[in-house]
C-alpha atoms as a PDB file:
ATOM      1  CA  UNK A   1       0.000   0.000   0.000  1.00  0.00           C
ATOM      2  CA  UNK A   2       1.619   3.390  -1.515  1.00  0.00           C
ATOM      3  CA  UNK A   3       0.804   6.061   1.512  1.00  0.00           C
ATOM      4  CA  UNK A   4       0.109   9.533   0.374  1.00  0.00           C
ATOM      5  CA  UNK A   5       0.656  12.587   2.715  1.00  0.00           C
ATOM      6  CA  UNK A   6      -1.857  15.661   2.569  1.00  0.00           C
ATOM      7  CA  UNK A   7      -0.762  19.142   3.181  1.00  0.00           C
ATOM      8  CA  UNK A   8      -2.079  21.341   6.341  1.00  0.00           C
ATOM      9  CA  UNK A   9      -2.719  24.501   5.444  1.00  0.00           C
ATOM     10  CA  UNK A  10      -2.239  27.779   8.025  1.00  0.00           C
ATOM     11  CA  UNK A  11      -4.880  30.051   7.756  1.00  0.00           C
ATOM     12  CA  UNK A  12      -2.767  32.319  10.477  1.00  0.00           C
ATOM     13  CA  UNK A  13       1.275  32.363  10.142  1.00  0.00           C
ATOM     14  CA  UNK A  14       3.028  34.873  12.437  1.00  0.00           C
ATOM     15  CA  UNK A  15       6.077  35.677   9.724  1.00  0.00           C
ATOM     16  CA  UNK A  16       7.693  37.829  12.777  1.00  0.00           C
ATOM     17  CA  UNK A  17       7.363  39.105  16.500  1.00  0.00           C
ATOM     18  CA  UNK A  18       8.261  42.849  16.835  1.00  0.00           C
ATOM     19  CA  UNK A  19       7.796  43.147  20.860  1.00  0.00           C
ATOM     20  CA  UNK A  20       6.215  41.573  23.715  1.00  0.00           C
ATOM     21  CA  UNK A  21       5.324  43.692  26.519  1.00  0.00           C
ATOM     22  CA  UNK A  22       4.168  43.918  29.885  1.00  0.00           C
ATOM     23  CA  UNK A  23       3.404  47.135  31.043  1.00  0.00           C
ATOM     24  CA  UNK A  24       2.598  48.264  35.185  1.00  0.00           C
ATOM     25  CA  UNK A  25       1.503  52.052  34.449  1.00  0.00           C
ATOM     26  CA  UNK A  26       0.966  55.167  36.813  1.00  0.00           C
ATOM     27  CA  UNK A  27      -1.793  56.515  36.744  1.00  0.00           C
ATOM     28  CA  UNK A  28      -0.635  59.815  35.058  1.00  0.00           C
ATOM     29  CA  UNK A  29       1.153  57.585  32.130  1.00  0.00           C
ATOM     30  CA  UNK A  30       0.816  58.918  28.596  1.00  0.00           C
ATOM     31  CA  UNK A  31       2.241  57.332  25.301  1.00  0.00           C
ATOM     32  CA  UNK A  32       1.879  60.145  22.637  1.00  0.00           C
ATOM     33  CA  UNK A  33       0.996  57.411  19.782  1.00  0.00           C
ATOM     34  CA  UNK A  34       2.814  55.525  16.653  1.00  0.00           C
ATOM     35  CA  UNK A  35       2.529  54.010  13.247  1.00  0.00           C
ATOM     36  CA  UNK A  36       3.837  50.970  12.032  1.00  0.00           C
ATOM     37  CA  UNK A  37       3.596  48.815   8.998  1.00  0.00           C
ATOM     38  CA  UNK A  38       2.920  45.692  11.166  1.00  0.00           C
ATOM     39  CA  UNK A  39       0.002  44.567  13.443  1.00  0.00           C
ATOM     40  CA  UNK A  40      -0.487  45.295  17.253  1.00  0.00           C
ATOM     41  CA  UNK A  41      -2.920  44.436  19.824  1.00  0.00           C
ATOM     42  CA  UNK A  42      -3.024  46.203  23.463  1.00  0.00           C
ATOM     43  CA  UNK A  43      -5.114  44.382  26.215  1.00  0.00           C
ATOM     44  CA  UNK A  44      -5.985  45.543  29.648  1.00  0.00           C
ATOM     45  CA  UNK A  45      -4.720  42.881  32.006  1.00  0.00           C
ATOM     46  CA  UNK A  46      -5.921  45.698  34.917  1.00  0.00           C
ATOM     47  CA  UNK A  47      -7.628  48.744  35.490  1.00  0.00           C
ATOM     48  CA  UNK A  48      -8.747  51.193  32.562  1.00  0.00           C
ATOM     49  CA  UNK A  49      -6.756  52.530  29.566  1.00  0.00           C
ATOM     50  CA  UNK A  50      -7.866  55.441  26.903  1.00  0.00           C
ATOM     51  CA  UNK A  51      -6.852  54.371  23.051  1.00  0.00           C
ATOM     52  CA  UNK A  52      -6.674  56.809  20.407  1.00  0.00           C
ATOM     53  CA  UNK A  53      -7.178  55.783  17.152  1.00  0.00           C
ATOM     54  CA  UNK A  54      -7.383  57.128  13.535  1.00  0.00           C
ATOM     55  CA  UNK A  55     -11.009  55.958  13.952  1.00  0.00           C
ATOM     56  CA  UNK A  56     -11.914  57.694  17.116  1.00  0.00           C
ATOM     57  CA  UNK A  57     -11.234  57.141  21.267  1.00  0.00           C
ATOM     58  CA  UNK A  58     -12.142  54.155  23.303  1.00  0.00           C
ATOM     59  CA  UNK A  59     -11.577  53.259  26.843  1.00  0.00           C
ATOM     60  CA  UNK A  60     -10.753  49.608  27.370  1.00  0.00           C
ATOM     61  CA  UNK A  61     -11.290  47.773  30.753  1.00  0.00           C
ATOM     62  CA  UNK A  62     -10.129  44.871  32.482  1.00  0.00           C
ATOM     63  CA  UNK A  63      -9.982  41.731  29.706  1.00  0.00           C
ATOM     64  CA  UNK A  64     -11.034  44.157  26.698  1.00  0.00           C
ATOM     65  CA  UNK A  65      -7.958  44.341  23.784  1.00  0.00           C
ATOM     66  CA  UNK A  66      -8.062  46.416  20.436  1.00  0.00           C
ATOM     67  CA  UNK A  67      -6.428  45.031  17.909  1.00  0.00           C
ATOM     68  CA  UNK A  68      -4.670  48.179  15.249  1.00  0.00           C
ATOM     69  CA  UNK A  69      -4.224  46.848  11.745  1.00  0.00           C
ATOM     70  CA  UNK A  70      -0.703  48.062   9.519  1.00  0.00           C
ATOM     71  CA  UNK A  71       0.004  51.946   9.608  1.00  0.00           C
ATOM     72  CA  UNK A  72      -3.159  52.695  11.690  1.00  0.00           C
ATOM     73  CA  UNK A  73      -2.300  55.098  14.404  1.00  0.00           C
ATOM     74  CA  UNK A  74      -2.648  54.478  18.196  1.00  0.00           C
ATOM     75  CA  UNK A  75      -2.061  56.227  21.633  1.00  0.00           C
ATOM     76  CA  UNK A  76      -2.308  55.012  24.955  1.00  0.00           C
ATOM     77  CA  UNK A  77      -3.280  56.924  28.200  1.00  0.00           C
ATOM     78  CA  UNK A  78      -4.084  56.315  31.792  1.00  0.00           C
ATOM     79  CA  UNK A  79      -7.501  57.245  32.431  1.00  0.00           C
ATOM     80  CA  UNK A  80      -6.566  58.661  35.740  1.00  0.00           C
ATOM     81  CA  UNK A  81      -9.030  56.424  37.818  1.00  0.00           C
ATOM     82  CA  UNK A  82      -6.372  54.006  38.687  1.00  0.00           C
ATOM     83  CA  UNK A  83      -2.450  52.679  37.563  1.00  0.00           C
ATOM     84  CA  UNK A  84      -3.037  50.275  34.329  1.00  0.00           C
ATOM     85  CA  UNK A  85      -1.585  46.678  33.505  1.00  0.00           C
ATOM     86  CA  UNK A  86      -0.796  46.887  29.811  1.00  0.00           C
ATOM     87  CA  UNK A  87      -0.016  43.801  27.518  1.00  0.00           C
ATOM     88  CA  UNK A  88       1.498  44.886  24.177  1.00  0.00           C
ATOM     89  CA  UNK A  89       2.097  42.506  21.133  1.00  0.00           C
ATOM     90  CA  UNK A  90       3.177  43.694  17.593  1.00  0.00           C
ATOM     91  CA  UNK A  91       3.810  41.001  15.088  1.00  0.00           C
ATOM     92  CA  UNK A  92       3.565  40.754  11.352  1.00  0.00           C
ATOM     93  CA  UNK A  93       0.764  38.661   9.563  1.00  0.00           C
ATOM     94  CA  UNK A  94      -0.093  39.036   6.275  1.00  0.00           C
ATOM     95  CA  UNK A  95      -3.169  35.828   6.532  1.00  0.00           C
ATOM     96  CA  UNK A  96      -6.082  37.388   4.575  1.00  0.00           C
ATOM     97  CA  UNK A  97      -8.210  36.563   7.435  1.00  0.00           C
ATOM     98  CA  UNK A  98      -6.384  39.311   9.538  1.00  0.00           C
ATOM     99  CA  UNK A  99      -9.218  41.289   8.835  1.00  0.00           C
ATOM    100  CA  UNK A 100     -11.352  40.102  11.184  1.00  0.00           C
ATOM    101  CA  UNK A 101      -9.875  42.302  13.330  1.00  0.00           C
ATOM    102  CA  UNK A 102      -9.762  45.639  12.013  1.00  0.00           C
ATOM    103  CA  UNK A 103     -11.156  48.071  13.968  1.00  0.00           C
ATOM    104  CA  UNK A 104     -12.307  45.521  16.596  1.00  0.00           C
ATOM    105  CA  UNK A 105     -12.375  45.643  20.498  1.00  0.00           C
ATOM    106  CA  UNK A 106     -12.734  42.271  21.908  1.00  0.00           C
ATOM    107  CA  UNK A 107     -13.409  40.968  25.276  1.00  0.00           C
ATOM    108  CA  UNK A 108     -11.173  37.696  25.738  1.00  0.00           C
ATOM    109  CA  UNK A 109     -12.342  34.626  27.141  1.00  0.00           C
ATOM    110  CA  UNK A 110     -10.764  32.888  30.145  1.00  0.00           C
ATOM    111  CA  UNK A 111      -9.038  30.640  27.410  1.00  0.00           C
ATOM    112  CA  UNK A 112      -7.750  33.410  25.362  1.00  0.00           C
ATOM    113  CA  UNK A 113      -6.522  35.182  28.486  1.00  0.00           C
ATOM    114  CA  UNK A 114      -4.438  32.072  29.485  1.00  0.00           C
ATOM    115  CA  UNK A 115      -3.242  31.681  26.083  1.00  0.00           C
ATOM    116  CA  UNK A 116      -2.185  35.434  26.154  1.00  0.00           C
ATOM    117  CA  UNK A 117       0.047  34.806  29.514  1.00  0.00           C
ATOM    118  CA  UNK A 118       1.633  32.099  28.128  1.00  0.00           C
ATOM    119  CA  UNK A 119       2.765  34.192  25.464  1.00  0.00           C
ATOM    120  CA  UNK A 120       3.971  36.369  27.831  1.00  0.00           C
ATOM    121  CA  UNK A 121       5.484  33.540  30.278  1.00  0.00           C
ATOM    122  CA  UNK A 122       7.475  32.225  27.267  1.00  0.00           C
ATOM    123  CA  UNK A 123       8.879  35.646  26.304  1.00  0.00           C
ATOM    124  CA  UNK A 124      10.456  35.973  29.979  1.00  0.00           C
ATOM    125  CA  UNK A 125      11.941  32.794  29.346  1.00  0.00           C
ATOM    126  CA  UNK A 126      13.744  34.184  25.974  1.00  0.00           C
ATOM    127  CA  UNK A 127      13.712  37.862  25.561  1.00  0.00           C
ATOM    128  CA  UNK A 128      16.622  39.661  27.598  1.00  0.00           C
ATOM    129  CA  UNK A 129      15.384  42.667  27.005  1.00  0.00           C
ATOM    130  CA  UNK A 130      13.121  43.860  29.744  1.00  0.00           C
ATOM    131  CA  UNK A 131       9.319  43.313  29.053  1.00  0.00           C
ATOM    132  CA  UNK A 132       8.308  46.064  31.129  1.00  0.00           C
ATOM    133  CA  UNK A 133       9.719  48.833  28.690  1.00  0.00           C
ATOM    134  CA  UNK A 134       7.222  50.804  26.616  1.00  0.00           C
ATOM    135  CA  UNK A 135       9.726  52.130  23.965  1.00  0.00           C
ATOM    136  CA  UNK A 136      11.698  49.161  23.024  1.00  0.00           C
ATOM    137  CA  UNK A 137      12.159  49.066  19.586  1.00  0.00           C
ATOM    138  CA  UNK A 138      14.487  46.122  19.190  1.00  0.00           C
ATOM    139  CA  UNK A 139      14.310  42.673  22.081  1.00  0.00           C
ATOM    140  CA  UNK A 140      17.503  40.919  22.251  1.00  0.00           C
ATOM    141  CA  UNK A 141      17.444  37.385  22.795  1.00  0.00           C
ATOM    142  CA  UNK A 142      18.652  35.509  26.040  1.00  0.00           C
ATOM    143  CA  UNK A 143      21.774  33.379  25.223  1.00  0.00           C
ATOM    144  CA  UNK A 144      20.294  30.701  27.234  1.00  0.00           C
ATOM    145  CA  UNK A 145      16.984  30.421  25.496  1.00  0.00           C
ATOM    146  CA  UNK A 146      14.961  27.424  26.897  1.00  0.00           C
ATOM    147  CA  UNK A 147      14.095  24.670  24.124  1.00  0.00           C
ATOM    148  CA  UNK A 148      10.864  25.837  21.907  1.00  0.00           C
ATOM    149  CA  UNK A 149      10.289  28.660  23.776  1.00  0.00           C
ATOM    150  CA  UNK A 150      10.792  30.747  20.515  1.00  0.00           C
ATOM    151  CA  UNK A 151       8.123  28.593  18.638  1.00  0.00           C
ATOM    152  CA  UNK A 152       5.321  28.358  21.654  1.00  0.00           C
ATOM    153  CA  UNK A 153       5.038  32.179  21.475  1.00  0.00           C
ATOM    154  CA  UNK A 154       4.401  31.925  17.954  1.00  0.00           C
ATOM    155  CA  UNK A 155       2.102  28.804  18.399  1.00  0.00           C
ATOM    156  CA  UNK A 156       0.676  30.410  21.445  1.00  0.00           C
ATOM    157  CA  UNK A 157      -0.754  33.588  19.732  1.00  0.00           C
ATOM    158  CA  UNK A 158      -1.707  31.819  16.722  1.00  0.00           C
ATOM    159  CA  UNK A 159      -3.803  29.475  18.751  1.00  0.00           C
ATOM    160  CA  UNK A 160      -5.153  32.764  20.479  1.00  0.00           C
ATOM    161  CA  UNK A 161      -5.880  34.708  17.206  1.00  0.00           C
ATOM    162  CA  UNK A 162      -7.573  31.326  15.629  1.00  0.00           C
ATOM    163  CA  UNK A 163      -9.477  31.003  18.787  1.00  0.00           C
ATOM    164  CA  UNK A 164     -10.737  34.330  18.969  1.00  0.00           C
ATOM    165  CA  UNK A 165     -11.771  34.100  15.034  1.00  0.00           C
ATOM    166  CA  UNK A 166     -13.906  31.231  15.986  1.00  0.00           C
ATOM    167  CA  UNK A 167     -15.585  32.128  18.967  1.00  0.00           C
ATOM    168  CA  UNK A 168     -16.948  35.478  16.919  1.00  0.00           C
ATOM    169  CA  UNK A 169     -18.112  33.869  13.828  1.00  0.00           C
ATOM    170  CA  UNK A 170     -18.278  29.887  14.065  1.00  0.00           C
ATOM    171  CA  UNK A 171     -19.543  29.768  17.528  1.00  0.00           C
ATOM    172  CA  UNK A 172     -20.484  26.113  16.968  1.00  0.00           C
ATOM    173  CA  UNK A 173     -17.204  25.297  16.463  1.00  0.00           C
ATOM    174  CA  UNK A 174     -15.617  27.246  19.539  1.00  0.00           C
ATOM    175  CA  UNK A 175     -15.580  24.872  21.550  1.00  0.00           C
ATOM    176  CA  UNK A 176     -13.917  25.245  24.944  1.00  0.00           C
ATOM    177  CA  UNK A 177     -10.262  25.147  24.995  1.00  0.00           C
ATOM    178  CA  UNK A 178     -10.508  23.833  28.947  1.00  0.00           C
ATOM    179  CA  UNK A 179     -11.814  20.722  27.407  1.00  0.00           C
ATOM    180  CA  UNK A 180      -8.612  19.804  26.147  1.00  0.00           C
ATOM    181  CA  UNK A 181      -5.871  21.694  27.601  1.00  0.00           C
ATOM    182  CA  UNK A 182      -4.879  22.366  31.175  1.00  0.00           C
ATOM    183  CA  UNK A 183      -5.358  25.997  31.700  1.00  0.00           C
ATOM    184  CA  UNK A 184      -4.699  28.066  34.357  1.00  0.00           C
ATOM    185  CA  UNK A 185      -7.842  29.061  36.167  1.00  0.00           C
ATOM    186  CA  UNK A 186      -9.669  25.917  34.553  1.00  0.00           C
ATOM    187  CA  UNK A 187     -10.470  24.687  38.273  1.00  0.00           C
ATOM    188  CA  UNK A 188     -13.812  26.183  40.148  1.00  0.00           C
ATOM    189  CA  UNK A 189     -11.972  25.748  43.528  1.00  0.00           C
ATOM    190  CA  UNK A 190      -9.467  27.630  42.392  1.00  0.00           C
ATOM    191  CA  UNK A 191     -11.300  30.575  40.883  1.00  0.00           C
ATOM    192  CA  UNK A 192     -13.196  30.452  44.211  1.00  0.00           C
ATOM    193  CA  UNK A 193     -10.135  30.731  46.507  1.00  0.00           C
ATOM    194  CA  UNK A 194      -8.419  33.165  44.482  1.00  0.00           C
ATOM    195  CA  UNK A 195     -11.662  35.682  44.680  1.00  0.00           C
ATOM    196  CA  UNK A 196     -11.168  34.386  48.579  1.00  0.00           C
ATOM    197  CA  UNK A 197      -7.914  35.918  48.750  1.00  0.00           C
ATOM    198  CA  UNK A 198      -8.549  39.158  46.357  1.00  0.00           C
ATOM    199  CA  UNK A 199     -11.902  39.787  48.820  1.00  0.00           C
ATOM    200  CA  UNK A 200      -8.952  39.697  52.031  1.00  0.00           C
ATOM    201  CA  UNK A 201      -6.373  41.527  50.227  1.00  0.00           C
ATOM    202  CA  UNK A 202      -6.183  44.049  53.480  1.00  0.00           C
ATOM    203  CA  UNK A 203      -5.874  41.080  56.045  1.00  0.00           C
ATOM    204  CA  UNK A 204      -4.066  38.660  57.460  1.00  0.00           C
ATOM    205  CA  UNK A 205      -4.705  35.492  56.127  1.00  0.00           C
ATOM    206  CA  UNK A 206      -3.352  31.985  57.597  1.00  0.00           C
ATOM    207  CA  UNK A 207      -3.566  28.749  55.483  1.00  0.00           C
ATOM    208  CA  UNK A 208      -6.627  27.457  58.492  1.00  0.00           C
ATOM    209  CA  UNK A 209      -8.546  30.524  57.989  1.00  0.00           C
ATOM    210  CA  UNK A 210      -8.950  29.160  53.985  1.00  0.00           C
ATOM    211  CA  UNK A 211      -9.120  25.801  54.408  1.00  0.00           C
ATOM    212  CA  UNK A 212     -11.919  26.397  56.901  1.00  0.00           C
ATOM    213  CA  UNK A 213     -13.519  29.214  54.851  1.00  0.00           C
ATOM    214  CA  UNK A 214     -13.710  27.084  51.498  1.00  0.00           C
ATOM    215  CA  UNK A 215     -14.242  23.682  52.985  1.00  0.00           C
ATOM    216  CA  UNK A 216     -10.804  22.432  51.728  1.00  0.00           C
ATOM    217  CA  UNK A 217      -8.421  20.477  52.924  1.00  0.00           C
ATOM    218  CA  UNK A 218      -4.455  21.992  53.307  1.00  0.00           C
ATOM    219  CA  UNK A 219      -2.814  19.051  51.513  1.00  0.00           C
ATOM    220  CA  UNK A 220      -5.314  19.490  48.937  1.00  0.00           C
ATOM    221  CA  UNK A 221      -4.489  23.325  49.363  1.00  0.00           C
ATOM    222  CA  UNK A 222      -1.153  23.167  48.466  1.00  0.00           C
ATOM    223  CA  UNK A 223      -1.039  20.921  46.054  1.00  0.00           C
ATOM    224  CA  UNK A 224      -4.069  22.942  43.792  1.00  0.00           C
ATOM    225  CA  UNK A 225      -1.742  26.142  43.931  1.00  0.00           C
ATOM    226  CA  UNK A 226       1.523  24.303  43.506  1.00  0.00           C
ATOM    227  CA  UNK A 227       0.026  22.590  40.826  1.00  0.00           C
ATOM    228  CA  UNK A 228      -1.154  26.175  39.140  1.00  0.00           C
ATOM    229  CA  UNK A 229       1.478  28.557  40.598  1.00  0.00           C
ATOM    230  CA  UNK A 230       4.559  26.612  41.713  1.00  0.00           C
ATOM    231  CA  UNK A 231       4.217  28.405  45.078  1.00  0.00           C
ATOM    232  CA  UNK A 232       2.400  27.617  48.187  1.00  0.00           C
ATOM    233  CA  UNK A 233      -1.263  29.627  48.655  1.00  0.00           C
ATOM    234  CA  UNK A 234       0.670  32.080  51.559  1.00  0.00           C
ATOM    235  CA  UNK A 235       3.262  32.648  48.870  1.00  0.00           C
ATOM    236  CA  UNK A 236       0.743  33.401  46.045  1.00  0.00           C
ATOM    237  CA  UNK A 237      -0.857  35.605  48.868  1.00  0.00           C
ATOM    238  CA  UNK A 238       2.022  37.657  49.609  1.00  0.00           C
ATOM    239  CA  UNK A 239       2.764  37.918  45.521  1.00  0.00           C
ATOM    240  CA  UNK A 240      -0.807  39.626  45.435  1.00  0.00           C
ATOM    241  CA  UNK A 241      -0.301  41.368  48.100  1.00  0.00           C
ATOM    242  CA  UNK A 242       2.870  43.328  46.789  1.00  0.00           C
ATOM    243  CA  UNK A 243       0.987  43.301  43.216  1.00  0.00           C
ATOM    244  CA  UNK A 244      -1.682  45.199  45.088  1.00  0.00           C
ATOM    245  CA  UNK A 245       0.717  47.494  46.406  1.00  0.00           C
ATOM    246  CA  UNK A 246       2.207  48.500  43.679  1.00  0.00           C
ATOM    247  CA  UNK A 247      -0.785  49.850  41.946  1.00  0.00           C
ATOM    248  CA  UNK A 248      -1.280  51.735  44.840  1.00  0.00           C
ATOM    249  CA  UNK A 249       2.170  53.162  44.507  1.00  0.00           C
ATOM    250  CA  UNK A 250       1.396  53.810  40.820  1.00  0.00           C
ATOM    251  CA  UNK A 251      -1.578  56.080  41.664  1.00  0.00           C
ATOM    252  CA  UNK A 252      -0.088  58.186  43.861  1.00  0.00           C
ATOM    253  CA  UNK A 253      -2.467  58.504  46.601  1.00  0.00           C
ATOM    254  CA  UNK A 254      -0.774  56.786  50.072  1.00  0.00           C
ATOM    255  CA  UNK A 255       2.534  57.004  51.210  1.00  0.00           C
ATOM    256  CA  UNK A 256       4.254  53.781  51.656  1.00  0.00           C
ATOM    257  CA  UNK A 257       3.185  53.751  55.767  1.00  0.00           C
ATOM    258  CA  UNK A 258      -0.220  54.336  54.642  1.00  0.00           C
ATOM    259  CA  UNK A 259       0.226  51.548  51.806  1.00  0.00           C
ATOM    260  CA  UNK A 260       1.334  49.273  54.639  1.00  0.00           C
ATOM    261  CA  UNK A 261      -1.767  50.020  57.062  1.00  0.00           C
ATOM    262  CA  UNK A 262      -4.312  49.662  54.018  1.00  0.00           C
ATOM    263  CA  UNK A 263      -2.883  45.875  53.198  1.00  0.00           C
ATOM    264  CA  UNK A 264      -2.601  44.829  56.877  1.00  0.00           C
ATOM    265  CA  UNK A 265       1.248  45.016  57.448  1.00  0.00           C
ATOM    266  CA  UNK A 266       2.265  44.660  60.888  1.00  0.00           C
ATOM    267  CA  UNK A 267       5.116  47.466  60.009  1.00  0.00           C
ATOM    268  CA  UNK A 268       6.283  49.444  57.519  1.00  0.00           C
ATOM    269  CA  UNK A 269       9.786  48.029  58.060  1.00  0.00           C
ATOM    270  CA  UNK A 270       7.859  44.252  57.162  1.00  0.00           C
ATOM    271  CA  UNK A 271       6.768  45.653  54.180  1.00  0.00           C
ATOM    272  CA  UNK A 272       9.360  47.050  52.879  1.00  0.00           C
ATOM    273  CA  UNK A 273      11.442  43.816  53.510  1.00  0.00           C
ATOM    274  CA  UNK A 274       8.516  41.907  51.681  1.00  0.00           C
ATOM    275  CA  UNK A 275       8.187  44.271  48.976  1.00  0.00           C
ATOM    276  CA  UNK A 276      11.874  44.102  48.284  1.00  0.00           C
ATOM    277  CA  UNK A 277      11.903  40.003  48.745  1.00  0.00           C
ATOM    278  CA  UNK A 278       9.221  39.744  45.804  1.00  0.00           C
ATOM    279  CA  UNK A 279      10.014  42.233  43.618  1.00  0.00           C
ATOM    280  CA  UNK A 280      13.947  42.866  44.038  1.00  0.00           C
ATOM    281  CA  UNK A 281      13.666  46.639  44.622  1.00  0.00           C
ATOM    282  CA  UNK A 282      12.621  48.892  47.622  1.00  0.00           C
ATOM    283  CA  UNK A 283       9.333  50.454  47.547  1.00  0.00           C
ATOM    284  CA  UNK A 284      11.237  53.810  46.683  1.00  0.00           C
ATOM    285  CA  UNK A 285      13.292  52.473  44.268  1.00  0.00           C
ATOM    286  CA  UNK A 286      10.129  50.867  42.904  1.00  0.00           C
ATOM    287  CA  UNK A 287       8.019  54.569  42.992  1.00  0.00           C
ATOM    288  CA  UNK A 288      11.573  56.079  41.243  1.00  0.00           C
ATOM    289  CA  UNK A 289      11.591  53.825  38.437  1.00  0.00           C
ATOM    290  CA  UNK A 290       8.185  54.051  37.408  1.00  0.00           C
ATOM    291  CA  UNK A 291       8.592  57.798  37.883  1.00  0.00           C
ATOM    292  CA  UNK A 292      11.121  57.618  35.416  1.00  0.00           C
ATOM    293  CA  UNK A 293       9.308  55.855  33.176  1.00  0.00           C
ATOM    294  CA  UNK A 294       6.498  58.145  33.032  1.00  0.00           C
ATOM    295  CA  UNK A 295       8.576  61.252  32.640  1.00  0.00           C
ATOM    296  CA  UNK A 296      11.327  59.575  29.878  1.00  0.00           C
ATOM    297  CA  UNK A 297      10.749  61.421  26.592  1.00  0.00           C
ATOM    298  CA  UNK A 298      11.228  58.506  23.385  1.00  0.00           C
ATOM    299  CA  UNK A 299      12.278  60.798  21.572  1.00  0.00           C
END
């Protein structure tokens, strides 16, 4: 028997990846805008963004991303409200159906979102340059790049794009991506403990006040968030915790003691120890750099 191979066709090919960002914004942050001959999307991973576009201004929330199409051009500002979480992706594409989403504003599913941070997990792993700067024109590649990391982002955000095409205009054929991949947040008990933890963000929270508050067991604890987070729950608390704080720092409206009394620090000393311990700089040296970054001209 002669076998015969078929050919599988891409109906989305990412040619190239321009930059991957990750943006923590103050709340005063404004990007004065850009054209490019290459595709971009910017999604709101927190808070509230303004986007100025050649076809008017739209203010984007928590899980909402535009998508701007080749030499269309695009701002981005704080709103004011609060300090922003910005992803940023430019790539090029030139896949007729690309069109889809031209001049579209899209609220992503839980899928999509997961998809979108392992994009953004597999950049860390290798792109040297930092992801948290918003005028990078060129990333550099790590010399230790992981194996396939360079491939997943592409497969990642195809997978995301294809996803999204479906779920719009094929919704018979969108189904769920938790029914065949792991993905984070996938697990009810999980979703229920994290809203648990974001609801006693300003306490202090011990592993038996969970367990006992959402009927689970601490073996069976640990292992869910280990599983999802490679960190113990406490750990994952604390990691909010500073996340928290930082947004708070970005907005400009507590000094750090009063930062430390809103999130239920026992000192300001504690804080700034666990502050430092998570995210490798002081809580100053934190406020300076996103200072800087708010007041750097890219010209």
């Amino acid at each position: 028997m002669a076998f015969e191979s078929i050919y599988l066709e891409e109906d989305i090919h990412i040619e190239k990846i321009y930059t991957i960002h990750y943006f923590e914004y103050r709340n005063d942050f404004h990007f004065d805008g850009e054209r490019h001959d290459f595709w971009e999307f910017q999604c709101v991973d927190k808070g509230e963004a303004e986007i100025r576009t050649d076809s008017g201004v739209h203010i984007l929330s928590r899980g909402q991303v535009i998508f701007h199409k080749p030499n269309e051009f695009h701002t981005l500002t704080a709103t004011g409200k609060n300090a922003p979480n910005i992803v940023v992706v430019s790539f090029e594409c030139n896949s007729p159906c690309m069109s889809f989403f031209e001049n579209k504003i899209l609220n992503l599913s839980d899928a999509e979102r997961s998809l979108m941070a392992m994009v953004i997990a597999e950049a860390r792993r290798c792109i040297a340059t930092p992801l948290d700067d918003p005028y990078t024109e060129k990333m550099e590649k790590r010399p230790d790049i992981q194996f396939g990391s360079q491939q997943l982002i592409r497969l990642y955000l195809e997978q995301m794009l294809i996803y999204m095409i479906r779920r719009h205009t094929m919704p018979q054929l969108a189904v769920s991506l938790d029914k065949f991949v792991n993905l984070k947040n996938s697990s009810a008990t999980y979703n229920k403990i994290i809203f648990y933890l974001e609801e006693h963000i300003r306490e202090y929270v011990s592993i038996e006040d969970i367990c006992h508050d959402n009927l689970i067991g601490r073996s069976q604890l640990q292992k869910l968030f280990r599983e999802q987070n490679h960190c113990g729950v406490i750990e994952f608390f604390s990691r909010m915790k500073i996340e928290f704080a930082k947004q708070l720092i970005r907005e400009n409206q507590m000094n750090f003691t009063q930062i430390s009394d809103f999130l239920g620090y026992s000192s300001i000393h504690y804080f700034s120890r666990q502050f430092k311990k998570i995210s490798g700089m002081t809580p100053s040296e934190y406020a300076s750099s996103i200072k800087a970054l708010s007041e750097r001209d890219p010209r």
